[in-house]
PDB file of N, CA and C in Angstrom:
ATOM      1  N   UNK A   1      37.692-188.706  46.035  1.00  0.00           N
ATOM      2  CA  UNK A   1      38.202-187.657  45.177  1.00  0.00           C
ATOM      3  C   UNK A   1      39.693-187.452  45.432  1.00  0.00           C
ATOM      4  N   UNK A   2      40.142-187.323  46.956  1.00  0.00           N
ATOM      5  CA  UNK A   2      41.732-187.593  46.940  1.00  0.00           C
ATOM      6  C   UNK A   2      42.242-188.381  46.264  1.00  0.00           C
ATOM      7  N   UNK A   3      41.968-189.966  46.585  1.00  0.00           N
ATOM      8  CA  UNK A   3      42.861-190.893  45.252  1.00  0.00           C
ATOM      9  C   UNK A   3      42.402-190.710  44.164  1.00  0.00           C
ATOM     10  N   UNK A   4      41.319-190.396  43.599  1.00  0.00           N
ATOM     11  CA  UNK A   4      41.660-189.787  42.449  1.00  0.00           C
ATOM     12  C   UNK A   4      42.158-188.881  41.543  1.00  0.00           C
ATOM     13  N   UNK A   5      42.129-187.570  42.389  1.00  0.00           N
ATOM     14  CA  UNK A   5      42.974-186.512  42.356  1.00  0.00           C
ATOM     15  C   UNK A   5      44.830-186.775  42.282  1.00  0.00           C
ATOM     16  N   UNK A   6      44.629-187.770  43.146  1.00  0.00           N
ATOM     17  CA  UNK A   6      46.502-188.383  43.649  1.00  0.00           C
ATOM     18  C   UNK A   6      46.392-188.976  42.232  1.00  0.00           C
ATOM     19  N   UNK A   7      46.089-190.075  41.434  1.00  0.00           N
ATOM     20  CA  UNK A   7      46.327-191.152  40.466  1.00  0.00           C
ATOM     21  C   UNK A   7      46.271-189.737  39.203  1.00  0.00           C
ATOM     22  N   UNK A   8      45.265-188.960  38.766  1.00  0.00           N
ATOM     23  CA  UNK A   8      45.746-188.003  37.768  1.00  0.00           C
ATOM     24  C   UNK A   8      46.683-187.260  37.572  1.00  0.00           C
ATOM     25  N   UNK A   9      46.856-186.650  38.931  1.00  0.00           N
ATOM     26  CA  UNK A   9      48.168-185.899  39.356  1.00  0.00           C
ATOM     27  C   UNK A   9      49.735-186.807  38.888  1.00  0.00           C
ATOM     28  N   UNK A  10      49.682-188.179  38.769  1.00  0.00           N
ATOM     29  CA  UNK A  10      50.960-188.922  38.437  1.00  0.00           C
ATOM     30  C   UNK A  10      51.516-188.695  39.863  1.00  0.00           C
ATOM     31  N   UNK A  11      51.018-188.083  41.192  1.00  0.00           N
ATOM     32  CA  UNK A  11      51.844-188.346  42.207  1.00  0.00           C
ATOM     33  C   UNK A  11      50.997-189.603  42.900  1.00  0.00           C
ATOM     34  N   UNK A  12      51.922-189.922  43.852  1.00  0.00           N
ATOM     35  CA  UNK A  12      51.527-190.976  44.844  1.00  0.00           C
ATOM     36  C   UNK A  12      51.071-190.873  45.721  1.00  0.00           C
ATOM     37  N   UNK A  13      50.032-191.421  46.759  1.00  0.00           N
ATOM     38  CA  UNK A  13      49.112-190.810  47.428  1.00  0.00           C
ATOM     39  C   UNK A  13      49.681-191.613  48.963  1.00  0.00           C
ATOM     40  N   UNK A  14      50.242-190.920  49.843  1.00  0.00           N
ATOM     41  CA  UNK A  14      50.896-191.241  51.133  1.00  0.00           C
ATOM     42  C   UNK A  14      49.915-191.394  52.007  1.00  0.00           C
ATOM     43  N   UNK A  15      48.421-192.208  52.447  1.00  0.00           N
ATOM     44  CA  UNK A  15      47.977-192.052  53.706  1.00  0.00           C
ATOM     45  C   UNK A  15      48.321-192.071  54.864  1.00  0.00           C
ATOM     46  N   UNK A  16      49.958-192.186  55.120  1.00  0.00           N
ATOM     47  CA  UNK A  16      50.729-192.461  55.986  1.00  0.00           C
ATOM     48  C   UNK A  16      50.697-190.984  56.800  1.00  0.00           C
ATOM     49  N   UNK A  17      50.774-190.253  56.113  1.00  0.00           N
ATOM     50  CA  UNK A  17      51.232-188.977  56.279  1.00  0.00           C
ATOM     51  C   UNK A  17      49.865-188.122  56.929  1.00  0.00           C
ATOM     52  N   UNK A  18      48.843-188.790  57.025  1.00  0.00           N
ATOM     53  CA  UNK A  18      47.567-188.268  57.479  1.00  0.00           C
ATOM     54  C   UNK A  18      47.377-189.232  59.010  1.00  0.00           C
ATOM     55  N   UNK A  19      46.667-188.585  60.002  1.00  0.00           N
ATOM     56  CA  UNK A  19      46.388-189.009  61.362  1.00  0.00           C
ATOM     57  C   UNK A  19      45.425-189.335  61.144  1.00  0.00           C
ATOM     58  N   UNK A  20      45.042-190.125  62.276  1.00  0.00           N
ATOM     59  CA  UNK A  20      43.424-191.226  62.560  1.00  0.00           C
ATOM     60  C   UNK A  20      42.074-190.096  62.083  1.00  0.00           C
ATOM     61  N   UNK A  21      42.341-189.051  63.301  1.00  0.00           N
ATOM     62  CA  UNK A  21      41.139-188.131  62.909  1.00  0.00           C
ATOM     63  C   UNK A  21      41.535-187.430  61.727  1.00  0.00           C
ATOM     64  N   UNK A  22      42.461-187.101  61.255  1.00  0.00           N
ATOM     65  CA  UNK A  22      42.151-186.653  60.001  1.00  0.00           C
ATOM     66  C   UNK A  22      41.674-187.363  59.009  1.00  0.00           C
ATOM     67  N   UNK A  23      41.726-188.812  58.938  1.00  0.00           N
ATOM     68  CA  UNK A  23      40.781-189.334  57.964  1.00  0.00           C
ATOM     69  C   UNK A  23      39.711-189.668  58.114  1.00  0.00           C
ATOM     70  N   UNK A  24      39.581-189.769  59.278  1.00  0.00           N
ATOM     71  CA  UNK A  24      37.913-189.698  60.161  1.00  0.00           C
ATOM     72  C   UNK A  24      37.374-188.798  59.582  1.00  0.00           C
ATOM     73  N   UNK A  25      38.184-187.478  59.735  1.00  0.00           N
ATOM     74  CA  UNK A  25      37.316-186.322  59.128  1.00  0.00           C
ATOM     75  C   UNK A  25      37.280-186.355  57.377  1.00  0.00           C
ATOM     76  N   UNK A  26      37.732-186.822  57.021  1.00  0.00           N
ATOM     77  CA  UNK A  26      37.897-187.154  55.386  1.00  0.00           C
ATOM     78  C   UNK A  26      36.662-188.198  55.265  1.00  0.00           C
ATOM     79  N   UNK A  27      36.531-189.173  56.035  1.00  0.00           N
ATOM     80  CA  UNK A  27      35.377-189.903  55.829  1.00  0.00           C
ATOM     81  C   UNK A  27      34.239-188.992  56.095  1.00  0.00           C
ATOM     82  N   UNK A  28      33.950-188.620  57.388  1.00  0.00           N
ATOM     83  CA  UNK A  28      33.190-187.719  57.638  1.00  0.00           C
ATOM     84  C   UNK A  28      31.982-186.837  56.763  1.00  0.00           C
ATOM     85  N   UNK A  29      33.699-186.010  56.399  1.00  0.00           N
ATOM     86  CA  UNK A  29      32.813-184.447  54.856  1.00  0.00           C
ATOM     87  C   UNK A  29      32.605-185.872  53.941  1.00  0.00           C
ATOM     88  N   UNK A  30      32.808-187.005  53.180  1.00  0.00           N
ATOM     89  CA  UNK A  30      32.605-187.339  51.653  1.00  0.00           C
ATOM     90  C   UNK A  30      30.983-188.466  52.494  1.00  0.00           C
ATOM     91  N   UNK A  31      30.956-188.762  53.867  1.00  0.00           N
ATOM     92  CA  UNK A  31      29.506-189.155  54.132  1.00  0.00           C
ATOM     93  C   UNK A  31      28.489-187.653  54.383  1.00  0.00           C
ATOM     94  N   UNK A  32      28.904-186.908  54.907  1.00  0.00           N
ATOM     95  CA  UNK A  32      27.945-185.987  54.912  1.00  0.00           C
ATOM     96  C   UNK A  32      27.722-185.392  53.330  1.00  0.00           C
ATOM     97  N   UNK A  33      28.970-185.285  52.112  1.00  0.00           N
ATOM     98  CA  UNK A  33      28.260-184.721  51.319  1.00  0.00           C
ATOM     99  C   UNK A  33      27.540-186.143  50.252  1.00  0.00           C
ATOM    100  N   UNK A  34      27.418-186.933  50.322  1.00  0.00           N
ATOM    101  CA  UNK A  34      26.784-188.149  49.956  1.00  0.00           C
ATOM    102  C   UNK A  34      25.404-188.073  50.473  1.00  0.00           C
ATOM    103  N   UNK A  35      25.022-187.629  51.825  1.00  0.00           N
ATOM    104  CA  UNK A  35      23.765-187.737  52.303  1.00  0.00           C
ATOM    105  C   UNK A  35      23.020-186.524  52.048  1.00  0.00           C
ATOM    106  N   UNK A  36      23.760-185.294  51.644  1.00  0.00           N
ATOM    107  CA  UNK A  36      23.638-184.208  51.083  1.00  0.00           C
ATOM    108  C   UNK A  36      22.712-184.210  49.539  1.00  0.00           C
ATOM    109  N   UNK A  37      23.633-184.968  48.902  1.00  0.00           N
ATOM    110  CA  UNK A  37      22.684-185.059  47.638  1.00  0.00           C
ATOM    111  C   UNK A  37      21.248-186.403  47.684  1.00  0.00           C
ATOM    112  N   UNK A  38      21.395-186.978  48.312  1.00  0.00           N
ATOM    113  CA  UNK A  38      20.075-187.811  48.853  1.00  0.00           C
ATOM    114  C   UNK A  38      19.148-186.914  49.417  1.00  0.00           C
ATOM    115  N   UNK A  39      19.382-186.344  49.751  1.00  0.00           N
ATOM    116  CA  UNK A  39      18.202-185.604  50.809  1.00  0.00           C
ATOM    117  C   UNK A  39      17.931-184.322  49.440  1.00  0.00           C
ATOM    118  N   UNK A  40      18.577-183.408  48.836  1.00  0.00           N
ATOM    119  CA  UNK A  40      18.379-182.680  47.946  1.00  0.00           C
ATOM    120  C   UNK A  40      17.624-183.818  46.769  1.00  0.00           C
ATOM    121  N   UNK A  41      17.739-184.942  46.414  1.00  0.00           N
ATOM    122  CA  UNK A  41      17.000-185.619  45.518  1.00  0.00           C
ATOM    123  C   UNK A  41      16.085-185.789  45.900  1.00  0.00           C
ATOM    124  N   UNK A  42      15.652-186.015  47.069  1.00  0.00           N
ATOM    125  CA  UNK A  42      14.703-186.655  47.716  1.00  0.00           C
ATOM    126  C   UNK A  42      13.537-185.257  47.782  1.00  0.00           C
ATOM    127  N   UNK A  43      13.938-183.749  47.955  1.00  0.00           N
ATOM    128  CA  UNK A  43      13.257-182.912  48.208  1.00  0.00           C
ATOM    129  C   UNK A  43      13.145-182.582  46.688  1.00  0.00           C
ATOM    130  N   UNK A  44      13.844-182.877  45.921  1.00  0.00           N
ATOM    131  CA  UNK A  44      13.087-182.439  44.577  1.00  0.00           C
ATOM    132  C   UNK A  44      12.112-183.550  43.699  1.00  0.00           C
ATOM    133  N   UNK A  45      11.935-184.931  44.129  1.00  0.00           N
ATOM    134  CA  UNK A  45      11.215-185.669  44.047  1.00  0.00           C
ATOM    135  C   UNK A  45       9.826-184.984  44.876  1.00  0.00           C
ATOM    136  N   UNK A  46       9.600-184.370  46.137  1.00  0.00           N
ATOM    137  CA  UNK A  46       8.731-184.320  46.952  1.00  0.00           C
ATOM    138  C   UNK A  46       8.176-183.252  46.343  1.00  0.00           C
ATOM    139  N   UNK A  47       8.965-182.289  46.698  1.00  0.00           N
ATOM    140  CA  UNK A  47       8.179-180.623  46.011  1.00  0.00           C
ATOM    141  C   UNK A  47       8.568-180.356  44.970  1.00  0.00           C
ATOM    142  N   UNK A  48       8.697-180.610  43.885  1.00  0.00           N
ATOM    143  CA  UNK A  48       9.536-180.363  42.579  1.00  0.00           C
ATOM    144  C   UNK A  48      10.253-178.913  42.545  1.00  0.00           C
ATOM    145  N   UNK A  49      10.512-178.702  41.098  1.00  0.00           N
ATOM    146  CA  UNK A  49      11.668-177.442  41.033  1.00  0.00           C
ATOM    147  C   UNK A  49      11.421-176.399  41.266  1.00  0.00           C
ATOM    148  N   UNK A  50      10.007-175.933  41.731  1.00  0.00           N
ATOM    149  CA  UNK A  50      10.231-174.346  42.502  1.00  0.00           C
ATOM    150  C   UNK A  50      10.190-174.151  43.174  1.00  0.00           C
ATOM    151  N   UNK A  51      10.261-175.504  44.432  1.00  0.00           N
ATOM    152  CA  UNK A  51      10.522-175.344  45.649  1.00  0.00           C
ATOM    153  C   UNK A  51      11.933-175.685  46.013  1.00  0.00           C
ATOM    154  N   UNK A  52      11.891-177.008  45.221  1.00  0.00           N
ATOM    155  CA  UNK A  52      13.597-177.186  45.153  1.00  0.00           C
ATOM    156  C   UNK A  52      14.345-175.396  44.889  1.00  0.00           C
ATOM    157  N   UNK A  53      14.276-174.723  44.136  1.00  0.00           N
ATOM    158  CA  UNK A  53      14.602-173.360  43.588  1.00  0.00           C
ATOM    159  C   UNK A  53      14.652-172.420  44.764  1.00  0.00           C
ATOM    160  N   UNK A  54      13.727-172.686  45.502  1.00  0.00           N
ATOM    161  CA  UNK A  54      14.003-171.634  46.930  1.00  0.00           C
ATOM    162  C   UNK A  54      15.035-172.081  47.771  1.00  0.00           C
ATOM    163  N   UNK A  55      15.782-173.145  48.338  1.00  0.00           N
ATOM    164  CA  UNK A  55      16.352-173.838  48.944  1.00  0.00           C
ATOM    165  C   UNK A  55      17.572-172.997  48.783  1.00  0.00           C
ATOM    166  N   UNK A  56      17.831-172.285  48.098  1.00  0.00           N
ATOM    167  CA  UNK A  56      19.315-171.478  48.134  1.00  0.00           C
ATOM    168  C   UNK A  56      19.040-170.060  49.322  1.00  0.00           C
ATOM    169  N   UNK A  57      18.197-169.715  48.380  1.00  0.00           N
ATOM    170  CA  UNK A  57      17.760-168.456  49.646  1.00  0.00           C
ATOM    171  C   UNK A  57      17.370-168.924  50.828  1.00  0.00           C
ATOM    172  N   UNK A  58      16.739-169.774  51.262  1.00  0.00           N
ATOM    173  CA  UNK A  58      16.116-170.473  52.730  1.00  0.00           C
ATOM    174  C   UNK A  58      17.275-170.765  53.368  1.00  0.00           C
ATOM    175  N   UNK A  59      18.327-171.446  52.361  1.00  0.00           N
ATOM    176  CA  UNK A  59      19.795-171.837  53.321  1.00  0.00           C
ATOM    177  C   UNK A  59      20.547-170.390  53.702  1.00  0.00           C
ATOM    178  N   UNK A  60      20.701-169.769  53.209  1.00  0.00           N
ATOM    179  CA  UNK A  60      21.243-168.094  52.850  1.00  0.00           C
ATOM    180  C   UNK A  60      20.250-167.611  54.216  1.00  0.00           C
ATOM    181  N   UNK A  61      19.256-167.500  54.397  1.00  0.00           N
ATOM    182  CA  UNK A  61      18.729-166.550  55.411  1.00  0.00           C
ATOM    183  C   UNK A  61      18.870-167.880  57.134  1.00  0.00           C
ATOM    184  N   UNK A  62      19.003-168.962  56.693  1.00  0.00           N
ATOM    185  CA  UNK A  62      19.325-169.613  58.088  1.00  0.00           C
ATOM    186  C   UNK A  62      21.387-169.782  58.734  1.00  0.00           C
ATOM    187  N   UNK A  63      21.883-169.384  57.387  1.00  0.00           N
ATOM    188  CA  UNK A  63      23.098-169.913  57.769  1.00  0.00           C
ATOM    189  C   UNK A  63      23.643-168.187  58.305  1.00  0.00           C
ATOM    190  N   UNK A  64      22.560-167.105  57.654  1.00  0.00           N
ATOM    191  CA  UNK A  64      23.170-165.440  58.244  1.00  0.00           C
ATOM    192  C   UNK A  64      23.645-165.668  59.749  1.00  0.00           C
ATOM    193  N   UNK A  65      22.624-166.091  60.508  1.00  0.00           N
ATOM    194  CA  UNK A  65      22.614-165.771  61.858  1.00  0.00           C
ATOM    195  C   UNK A  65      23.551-166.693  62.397  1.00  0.00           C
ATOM    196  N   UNK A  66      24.045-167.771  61.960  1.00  0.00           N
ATOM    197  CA  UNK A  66      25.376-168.559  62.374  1.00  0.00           C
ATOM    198  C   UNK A  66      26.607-167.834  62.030  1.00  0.00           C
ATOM    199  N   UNK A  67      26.118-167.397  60.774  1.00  0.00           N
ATOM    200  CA  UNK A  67      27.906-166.449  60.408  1.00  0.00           C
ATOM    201  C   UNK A  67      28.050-165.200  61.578  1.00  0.00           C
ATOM    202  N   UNK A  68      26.839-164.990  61.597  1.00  0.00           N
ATOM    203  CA  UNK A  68      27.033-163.758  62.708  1.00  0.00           C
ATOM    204  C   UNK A  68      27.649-164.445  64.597  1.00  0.00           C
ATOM    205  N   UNK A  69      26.663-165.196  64.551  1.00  0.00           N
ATOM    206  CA  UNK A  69      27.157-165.515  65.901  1.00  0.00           C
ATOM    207  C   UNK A  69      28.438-166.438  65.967  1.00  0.00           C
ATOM    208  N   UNK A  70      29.019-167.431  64.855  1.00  0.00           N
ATOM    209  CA  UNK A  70      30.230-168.171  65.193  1.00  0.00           C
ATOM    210  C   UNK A  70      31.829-167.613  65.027  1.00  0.00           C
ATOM    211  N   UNK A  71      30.898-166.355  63.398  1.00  0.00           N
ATOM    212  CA  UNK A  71      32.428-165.772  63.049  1.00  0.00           C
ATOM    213  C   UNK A  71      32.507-164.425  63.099  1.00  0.00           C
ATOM    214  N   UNK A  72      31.100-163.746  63.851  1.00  0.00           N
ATOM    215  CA  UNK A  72      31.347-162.229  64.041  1.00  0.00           C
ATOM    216  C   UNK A  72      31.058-161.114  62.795  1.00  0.00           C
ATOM    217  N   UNK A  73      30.285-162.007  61.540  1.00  0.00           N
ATOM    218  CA  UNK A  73      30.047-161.076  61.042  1.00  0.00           C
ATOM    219  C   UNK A  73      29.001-160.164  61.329  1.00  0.00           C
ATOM    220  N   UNK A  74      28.078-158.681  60.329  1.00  0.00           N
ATOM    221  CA  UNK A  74      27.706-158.124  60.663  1.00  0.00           C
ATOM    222  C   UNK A  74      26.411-158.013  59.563  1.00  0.00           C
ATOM    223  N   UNK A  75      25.413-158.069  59.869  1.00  0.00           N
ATOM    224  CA  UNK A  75      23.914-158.241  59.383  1.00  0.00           C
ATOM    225  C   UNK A  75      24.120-156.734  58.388  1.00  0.00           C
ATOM    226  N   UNK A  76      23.454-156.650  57.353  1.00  0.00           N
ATOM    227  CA  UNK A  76      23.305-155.686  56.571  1.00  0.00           C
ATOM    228  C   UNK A  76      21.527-155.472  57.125  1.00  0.00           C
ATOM    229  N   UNK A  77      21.483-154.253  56.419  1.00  0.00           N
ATOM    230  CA  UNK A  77      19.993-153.945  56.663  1.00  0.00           C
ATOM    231  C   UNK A  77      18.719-154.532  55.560  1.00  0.00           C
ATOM    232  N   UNK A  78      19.582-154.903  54.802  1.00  0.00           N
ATOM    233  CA  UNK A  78      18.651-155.502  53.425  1.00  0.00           C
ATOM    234  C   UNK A  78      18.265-156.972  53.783  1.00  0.00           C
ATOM    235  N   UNK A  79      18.941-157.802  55.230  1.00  0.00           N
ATOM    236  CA  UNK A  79      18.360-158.548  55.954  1.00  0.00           C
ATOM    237  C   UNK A  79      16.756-158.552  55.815  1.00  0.00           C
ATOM    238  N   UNK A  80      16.724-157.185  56.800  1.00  0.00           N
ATOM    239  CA  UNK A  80      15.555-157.244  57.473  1.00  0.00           C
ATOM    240  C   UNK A  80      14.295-156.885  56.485  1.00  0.00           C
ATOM    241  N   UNK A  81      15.034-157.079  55.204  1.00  0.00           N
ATOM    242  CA  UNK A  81      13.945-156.689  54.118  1.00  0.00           C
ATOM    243  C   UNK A  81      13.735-157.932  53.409  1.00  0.00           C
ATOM    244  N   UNK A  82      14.677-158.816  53.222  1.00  0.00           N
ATOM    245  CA  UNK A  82      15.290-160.226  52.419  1.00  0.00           C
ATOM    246  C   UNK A  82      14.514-161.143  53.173  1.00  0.00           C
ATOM    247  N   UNK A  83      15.046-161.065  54.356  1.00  0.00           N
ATOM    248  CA  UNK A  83      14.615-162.430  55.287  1.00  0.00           C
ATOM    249  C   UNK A  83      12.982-162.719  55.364  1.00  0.00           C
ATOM    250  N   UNK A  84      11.811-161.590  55.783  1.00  0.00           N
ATOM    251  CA  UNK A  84      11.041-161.968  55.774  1.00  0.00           C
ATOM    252  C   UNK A  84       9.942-162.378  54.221  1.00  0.00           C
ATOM    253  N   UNK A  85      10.522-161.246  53.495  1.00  0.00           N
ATOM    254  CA  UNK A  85      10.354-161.996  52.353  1.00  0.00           C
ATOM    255  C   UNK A  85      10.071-163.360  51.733  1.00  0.00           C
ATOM    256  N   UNK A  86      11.483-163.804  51.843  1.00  0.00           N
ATOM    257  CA  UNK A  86      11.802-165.188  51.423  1.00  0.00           C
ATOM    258  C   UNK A  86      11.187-166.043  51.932  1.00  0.00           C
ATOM    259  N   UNK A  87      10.712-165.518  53.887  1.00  0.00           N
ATOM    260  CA  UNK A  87      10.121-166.779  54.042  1.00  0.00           C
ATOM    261  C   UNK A  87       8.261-166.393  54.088  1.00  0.00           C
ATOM    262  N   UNK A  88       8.465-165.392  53.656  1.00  0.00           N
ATOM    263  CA  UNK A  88       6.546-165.316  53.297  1.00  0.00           C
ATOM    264  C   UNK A  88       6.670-166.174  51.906  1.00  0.00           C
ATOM    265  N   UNK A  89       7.363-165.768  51.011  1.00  0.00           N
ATOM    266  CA  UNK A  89       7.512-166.660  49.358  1.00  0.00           C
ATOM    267  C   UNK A  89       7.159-167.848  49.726  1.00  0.00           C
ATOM    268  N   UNK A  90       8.009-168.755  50.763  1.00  0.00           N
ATOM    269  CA  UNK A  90       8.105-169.727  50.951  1.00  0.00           C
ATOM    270  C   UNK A  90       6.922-170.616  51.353  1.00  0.00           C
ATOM    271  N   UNK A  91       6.677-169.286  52.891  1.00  0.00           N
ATOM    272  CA  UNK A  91       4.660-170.311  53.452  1.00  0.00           C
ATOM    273  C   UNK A  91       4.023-170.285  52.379  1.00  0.00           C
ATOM    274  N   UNK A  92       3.549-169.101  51.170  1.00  0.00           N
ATOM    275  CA  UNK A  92       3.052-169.275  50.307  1.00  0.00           C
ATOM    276  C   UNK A  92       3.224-170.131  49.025  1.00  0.00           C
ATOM    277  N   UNK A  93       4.020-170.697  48.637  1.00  0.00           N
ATOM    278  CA  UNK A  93       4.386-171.681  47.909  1.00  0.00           C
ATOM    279  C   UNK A  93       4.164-173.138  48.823  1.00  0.00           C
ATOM    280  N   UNK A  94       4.561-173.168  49.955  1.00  0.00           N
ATOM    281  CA  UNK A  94       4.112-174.338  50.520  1.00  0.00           C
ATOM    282  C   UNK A  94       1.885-174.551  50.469  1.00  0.00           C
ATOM    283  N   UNK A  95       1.661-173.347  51.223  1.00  0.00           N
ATOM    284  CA  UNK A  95       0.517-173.712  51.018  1.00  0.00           C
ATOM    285  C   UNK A  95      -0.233-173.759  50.186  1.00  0.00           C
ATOM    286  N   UNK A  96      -0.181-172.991  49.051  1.00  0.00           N
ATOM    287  CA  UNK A  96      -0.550-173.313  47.709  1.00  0.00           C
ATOM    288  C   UNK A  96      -0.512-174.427  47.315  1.00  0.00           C
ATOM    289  N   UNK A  97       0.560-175.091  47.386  1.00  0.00           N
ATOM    290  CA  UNK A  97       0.934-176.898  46.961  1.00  0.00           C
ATOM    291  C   UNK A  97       0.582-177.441  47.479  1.00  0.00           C
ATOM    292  N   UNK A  98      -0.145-177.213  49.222  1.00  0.00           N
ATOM    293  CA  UNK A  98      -1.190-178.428  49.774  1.00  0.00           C
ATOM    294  C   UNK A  98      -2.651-177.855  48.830  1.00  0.00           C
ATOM    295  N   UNK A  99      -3.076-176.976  49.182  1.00  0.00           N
ATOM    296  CA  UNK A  99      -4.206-176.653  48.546  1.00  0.00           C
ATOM    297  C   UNK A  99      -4.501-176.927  47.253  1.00  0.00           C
ATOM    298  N   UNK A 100      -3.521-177.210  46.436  1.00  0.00           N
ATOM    299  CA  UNK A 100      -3.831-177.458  44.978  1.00  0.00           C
ATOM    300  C   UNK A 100      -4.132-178.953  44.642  1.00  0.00           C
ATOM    301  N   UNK A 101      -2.900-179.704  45.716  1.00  0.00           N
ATOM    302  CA  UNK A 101      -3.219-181.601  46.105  1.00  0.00           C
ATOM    303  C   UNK A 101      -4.729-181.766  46.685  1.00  0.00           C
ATOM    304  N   UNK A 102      -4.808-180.811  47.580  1.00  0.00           N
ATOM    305  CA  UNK A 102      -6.679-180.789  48.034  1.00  0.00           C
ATOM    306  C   UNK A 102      -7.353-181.048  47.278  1.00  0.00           C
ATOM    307  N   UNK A 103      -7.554-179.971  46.075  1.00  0.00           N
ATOM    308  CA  UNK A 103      -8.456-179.963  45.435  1.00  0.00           C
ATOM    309  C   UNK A 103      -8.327-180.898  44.096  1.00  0.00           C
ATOM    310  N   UNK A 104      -6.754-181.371  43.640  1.00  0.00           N
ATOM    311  CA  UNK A 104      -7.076-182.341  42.690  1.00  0.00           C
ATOM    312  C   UNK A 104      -7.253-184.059  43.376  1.00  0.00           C
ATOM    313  N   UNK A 105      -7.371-183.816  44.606  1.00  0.00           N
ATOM    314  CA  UNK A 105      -7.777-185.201  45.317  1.00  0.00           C
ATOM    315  C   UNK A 105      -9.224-185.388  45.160  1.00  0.00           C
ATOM    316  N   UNK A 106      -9.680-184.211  45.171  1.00  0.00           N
ATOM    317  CA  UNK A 106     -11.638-184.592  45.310  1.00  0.00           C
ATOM    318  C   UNK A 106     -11.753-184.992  44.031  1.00  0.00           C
ATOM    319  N   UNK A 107     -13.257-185.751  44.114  1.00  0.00           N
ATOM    320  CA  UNK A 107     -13.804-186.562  43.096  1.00  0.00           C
ATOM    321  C   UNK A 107     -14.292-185.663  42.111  1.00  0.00           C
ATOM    322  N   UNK A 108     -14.064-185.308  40.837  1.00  0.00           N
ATOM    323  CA  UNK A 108     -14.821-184.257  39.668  1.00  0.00           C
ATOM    324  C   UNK A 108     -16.128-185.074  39.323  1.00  0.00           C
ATOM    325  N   UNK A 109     -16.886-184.703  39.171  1.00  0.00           N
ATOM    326  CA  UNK A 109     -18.275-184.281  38.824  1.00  0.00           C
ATOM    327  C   UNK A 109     -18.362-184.410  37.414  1.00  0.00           C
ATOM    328  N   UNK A 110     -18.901-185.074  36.777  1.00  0.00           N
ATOM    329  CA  UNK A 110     -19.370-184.573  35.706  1.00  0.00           C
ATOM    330  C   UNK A 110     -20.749-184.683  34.727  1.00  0.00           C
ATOM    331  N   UNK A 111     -21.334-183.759  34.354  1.00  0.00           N
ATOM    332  CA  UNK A 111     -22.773-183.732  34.365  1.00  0.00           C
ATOM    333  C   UNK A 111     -23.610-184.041  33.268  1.00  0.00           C
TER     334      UNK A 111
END
């Protein structure tokens, strides 16, 4: 996206001007967000879109407690109302979707 960003822009794109680890880290973020959308395809192939659909809130209630502990923010109280929520929604949507594969695995009957 840099050289391409550089070639639209009509400016010229200097990698000179960037250090070892900084393009390390440029490789880095464009492999992690590459493996990012593999793994999000891959989970909406597995559980389709209403589980895919929770994945915003599930990331949202795991990334709270990092913001709190790396950058000091401060938990609201609608946490402690949100969080368990989301992840009762969640066991229940998971187990529903084994239980429903259960039962369209058995053999139907018919008389």
């Amino acid at each position: 996206m840099l050289i391409l960003f550089s070639l639209l822009s009509g400016q010229s794109l200097d990698l000179g001007q960037y250090s070892l680890p900084g393009l390390g880290l440029i490789g880095a973020q464009a492999f992690t967000f590459a493996a990012q959308f593999l793994l999000l395809f891959a989970l909406q192939r597995r559980g389709g879109p209403v589980l895919l659909s929770l994945m915003g809130g599930v990331s949202a209630v795991f990334s709270i407690p990092i913001a709190i502990v790396l950058f000091g923010e401060t938990a609201g109280s609608e946490l402690l109302v949100s969080g368990p929520l989301l992840l009762a929604g969640l066991l229940l949507l998971v187990r529903g979707s084994t239980q429903c594969r259960s039962l369209s695995a058995q053999p139907q009957i018919r008389g």
